[in-house]
C-alpha atoms as a PDB file:
ATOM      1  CA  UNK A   1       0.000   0.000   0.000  1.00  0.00           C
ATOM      2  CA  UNK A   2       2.556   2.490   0.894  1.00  0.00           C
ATOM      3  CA  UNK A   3       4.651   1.784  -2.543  1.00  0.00           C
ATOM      4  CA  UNK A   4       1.330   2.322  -4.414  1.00  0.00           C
ATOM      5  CA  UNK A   5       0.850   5.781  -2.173  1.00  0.00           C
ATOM      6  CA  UNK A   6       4.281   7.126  -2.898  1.00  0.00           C
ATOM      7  CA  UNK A   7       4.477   6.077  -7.020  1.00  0.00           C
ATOM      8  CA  UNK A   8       0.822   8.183  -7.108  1.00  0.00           C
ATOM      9  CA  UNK A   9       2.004  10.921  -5.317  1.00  0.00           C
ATOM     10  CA  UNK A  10       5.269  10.733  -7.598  1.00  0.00           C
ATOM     11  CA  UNK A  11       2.899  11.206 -10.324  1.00  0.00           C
ATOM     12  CA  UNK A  12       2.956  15.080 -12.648  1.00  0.00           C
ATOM     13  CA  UNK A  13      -0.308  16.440 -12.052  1.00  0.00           C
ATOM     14  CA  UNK A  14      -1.674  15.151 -15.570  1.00  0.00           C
ATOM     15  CA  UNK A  15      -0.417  11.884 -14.859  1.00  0.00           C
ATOM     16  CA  UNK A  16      -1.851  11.282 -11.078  1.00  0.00           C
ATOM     17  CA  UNK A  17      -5.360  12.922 -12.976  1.00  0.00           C
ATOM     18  CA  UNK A  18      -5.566  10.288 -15.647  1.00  0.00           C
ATOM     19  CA  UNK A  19      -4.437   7.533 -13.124  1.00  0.00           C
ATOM     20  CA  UNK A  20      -7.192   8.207 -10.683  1.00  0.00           C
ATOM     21  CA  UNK A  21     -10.072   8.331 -13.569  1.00  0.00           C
ATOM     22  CA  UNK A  22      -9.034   5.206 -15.077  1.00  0.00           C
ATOM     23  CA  UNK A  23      -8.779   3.544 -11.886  1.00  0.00           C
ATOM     24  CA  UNK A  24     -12.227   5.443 -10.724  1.00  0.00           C
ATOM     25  CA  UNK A  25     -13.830   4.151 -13.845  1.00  0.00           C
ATOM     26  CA  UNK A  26     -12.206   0.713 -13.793  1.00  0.00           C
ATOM     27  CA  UNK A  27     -13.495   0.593 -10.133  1.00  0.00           C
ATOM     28  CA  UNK A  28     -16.861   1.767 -11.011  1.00  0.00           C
ATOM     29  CA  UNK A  29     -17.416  -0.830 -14.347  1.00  0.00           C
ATOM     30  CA  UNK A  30     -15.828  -3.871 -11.851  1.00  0.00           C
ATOM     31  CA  UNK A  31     -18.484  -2.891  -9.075  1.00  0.00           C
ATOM     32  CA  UNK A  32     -21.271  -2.950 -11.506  1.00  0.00           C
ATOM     33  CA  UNK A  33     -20.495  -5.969 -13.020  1.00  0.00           C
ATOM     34  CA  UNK A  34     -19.996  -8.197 -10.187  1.00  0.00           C
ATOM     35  CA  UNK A  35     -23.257  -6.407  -8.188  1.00  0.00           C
ATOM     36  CA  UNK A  36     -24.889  -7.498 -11.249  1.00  0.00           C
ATOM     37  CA  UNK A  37     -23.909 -10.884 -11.485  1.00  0.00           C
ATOM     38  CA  UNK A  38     -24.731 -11.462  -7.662  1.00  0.00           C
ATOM     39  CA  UNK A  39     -27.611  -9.531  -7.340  1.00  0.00           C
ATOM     40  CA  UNK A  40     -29.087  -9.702 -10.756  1.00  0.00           C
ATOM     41  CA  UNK A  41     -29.824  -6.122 -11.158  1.00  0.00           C
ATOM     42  CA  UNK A  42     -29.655  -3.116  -8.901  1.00  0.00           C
ATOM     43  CA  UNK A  43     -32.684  -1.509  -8.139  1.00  0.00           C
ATOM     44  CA  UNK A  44     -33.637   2.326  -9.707  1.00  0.00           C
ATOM     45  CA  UNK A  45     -33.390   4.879  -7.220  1.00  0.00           C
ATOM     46  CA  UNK A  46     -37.076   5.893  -6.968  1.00  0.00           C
ATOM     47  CA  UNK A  47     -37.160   9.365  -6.634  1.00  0.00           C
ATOM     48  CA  UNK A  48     -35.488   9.524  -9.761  1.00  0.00           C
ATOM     49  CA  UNK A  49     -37.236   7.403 -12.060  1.00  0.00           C
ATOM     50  CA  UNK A  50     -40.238  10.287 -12.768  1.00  0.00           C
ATOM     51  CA  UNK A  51     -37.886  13.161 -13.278  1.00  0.00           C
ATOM     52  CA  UNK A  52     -36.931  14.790 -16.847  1.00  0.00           C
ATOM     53  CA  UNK A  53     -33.962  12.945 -18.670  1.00  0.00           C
ATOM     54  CA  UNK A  54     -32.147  17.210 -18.127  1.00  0.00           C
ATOM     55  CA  UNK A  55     -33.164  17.472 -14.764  1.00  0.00           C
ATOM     56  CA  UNK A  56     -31.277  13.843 -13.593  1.00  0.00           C
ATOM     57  CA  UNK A  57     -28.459  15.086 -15.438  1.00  0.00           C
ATOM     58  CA  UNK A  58     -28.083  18.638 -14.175  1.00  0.00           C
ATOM     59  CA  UNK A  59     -28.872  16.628 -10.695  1.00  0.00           C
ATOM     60  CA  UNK A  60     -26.625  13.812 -10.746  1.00  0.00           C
ATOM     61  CA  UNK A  61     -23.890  14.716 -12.668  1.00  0.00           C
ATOM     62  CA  UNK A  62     -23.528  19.011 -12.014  1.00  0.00           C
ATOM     63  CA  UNK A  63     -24.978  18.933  -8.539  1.00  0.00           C
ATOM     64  CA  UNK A  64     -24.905  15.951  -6.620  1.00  0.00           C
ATOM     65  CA  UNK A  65     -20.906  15.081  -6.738  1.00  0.00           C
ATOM     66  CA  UNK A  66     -20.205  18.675  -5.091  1.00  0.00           C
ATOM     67  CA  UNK A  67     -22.707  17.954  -2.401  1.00  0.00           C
ATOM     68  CA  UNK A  68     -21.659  14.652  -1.679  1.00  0.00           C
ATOM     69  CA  UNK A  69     -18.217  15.023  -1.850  1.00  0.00           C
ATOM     70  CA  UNK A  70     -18.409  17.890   0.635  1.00  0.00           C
ATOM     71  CA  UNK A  71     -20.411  16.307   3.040  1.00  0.00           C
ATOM     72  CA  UNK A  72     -18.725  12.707   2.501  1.00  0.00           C
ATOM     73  CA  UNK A  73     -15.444  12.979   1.669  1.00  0.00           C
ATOM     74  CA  UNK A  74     -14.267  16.927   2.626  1.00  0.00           C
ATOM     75  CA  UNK A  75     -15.982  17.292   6.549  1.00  0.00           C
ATOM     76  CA  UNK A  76     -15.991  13.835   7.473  1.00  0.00           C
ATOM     77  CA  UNK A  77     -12.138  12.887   6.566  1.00  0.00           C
ATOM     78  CA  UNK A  78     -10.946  16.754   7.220  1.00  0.00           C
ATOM     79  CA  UNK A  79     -13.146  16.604  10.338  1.00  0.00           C
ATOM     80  CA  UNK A  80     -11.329  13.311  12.169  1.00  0.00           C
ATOM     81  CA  UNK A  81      -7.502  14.415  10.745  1.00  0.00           C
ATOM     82  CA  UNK A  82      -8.124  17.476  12.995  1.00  0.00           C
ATOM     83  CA  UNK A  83     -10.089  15.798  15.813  1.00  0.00           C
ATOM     84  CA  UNK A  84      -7.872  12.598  16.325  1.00  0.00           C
ATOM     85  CA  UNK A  85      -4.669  13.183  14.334  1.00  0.00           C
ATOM     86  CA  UNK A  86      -3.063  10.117  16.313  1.00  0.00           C
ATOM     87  CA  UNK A  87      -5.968   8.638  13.751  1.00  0.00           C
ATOM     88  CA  UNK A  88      -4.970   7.029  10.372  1.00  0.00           C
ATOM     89  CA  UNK A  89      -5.828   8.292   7.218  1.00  0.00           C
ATOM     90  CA  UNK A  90      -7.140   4.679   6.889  1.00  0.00           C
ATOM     91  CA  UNK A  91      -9.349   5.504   9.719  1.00  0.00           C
ATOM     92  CA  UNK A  92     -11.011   8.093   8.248  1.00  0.00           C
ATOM     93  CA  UNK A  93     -10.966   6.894   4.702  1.00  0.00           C
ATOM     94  CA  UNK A  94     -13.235   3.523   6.209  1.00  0.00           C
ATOM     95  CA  UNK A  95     -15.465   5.873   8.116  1.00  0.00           C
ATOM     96  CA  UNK A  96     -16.207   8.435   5.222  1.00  0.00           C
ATOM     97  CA  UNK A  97     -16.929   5.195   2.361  1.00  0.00           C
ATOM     98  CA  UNK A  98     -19.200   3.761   5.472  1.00  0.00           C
ATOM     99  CA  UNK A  99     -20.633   6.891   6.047  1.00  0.00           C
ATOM    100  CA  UNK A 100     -20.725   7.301   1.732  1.00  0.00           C
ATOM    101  CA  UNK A 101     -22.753   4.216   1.744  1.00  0.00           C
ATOM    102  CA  UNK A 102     -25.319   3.950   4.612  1.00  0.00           C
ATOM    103  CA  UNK A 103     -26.808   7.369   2.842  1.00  0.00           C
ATOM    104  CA  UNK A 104     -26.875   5.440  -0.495  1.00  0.00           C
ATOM    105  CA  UNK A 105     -28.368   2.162   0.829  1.00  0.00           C
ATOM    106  CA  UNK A 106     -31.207   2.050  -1.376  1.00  0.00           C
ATOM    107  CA  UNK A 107     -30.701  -1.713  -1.348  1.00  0.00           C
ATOM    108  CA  UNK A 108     -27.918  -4.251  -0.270  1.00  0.00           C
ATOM    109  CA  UNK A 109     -26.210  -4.665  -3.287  1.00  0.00           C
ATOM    110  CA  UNK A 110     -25.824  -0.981  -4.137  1.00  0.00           C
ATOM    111  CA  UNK A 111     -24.710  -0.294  -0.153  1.00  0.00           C
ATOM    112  CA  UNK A 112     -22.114  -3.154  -1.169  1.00  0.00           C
ATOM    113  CA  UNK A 113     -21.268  -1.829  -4.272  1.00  0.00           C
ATOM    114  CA  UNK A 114     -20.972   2.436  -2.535  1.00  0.00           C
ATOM    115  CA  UNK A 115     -18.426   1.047  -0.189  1.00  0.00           C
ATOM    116  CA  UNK A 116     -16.044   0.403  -2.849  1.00  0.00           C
ATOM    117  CA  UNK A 117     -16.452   3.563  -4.651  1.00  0.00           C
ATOM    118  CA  UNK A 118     -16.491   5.470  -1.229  1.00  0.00           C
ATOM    119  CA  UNK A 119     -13.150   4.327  -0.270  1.00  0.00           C
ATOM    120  CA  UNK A 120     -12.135   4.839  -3.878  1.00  0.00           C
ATOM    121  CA  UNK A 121     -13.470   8.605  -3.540  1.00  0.00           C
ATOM    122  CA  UNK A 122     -12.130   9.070   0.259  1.00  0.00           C
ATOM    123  CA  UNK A 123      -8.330   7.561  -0.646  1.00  0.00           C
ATOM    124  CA  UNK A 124      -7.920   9.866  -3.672  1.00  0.00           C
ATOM    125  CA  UNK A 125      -9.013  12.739  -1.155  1.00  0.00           C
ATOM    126  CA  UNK A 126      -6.909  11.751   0.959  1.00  0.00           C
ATOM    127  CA  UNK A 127      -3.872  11.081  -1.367  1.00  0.00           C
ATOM    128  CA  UNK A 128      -4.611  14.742  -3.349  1.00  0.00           C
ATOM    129  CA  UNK A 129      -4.396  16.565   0.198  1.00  0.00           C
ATOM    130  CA  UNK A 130      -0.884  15.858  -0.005  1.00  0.00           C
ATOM    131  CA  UNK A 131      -0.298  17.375  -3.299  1.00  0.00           C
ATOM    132  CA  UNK A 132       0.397  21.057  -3.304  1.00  0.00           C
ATOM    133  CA  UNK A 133      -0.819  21.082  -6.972  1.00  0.00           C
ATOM    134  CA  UNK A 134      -4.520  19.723  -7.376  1.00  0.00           C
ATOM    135  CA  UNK A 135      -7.409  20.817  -4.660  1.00  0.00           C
ATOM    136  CA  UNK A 136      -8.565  17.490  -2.822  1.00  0.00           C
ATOM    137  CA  UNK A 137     -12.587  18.104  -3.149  1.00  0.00           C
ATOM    138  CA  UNK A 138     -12.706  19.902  -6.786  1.00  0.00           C
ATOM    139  CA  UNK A 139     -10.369  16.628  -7.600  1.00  0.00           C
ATOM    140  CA  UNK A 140     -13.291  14.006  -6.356  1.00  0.00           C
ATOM    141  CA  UNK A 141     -15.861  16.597  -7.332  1.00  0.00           C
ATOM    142  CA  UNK A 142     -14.521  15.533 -10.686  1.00  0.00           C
ATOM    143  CA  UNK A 143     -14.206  11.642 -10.249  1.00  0.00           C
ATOM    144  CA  UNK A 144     -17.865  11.866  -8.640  1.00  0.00           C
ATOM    145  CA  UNK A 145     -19.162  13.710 -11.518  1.00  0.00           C
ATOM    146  CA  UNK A 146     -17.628  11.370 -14.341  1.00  0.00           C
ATOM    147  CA  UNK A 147     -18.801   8.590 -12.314  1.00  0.00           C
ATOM    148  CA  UNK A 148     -21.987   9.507 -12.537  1.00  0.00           C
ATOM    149  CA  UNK A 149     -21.920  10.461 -15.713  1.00  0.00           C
ATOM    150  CA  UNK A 150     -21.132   6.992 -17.061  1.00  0.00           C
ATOM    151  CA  UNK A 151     -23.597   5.739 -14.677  1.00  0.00           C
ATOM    152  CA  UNK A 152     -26.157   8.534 -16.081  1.00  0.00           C
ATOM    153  CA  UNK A 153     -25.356   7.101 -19.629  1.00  0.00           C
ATOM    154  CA  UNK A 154     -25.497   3.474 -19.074  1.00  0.00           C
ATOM    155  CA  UNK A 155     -28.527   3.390 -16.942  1.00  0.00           C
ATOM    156  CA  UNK A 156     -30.742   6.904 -18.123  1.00  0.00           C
ATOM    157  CA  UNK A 157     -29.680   6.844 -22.011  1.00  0.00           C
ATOM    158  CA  UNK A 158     -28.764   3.297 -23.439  1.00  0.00           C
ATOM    159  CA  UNK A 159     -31.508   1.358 -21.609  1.00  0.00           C
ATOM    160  CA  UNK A 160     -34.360   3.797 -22.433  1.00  0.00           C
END
């Protein structure tokens, strides 16, 4: 883990950027797959399914990923490294993708699923904080927003 920590952080800006969207969207297509497989098929998220094709857009992929990601990933981890700084980042990183996930348990296989893209959201948080060149929340603001962008296309465009 550490070796993987330090070549990231070794990383030019553009580099660590592509890195952590291809492993963000690797992450994300993996998850989906093997929720699928298990579970058959994740459930819609109900208060979506009678909105405007625009509006879940604008909602999911402009909105919701800076909301989120300051509530989940920017208070929560910032909020325990000043708190208990005898804490690991670990620590905090577990606590935000549990945190990430009980608020996006719309069924067991999707809280499953949320874990693994809430530690993937809370370790690049935590690994950009240590860079002097790329802000930590505008960073996963970013990886949020693709994510659910793909997710917006797969499950809102090419199944309709």
């Amino acid at each position: 883990m550490y070796f993987l920590k330090k070549k990231l952080l070794g990383l030019n800006k553009k580099a660590y950027i592509f890195t952590s969207v291809i492993v963000t969207i690797i992450l994300f297509l993996l998850t989906s797959i093997v929720i699928n497989i298990l579970f058959n098929n994740i459930e819609d998220i109900g208060y979506l399914k009678d909105l405007d094709i625009f509006l879940i857009f604008f909602l999911t992929v402009i909105i919701v990923p800076f909301i989120e990601t300051f509530f989940f990933q920017k208070l929560i981890i910032e909020f325990i490294i000043k708190r208990f700084p005898k804490r690991s980042l670990y620590f905090s990183a577990l606590i935000s993708a549990l945190v990430f996930a009980i608020f996006h348990s719309y069924s067991v296989a999707y809280f499953i699923g949320i874990i693994f893209i809430g530690l993937n959201f809370s370790s690049f948080y935590i690994l950009t904080m240590k860079r002097n060149d790329i802000n930590p929340y505008l960073h996963v603001c970013f990886l949020h927003a693709l994510m659910n962008f793909i997710s917006f296309l797969l499950n809102d465009i090419f199944q309709k």
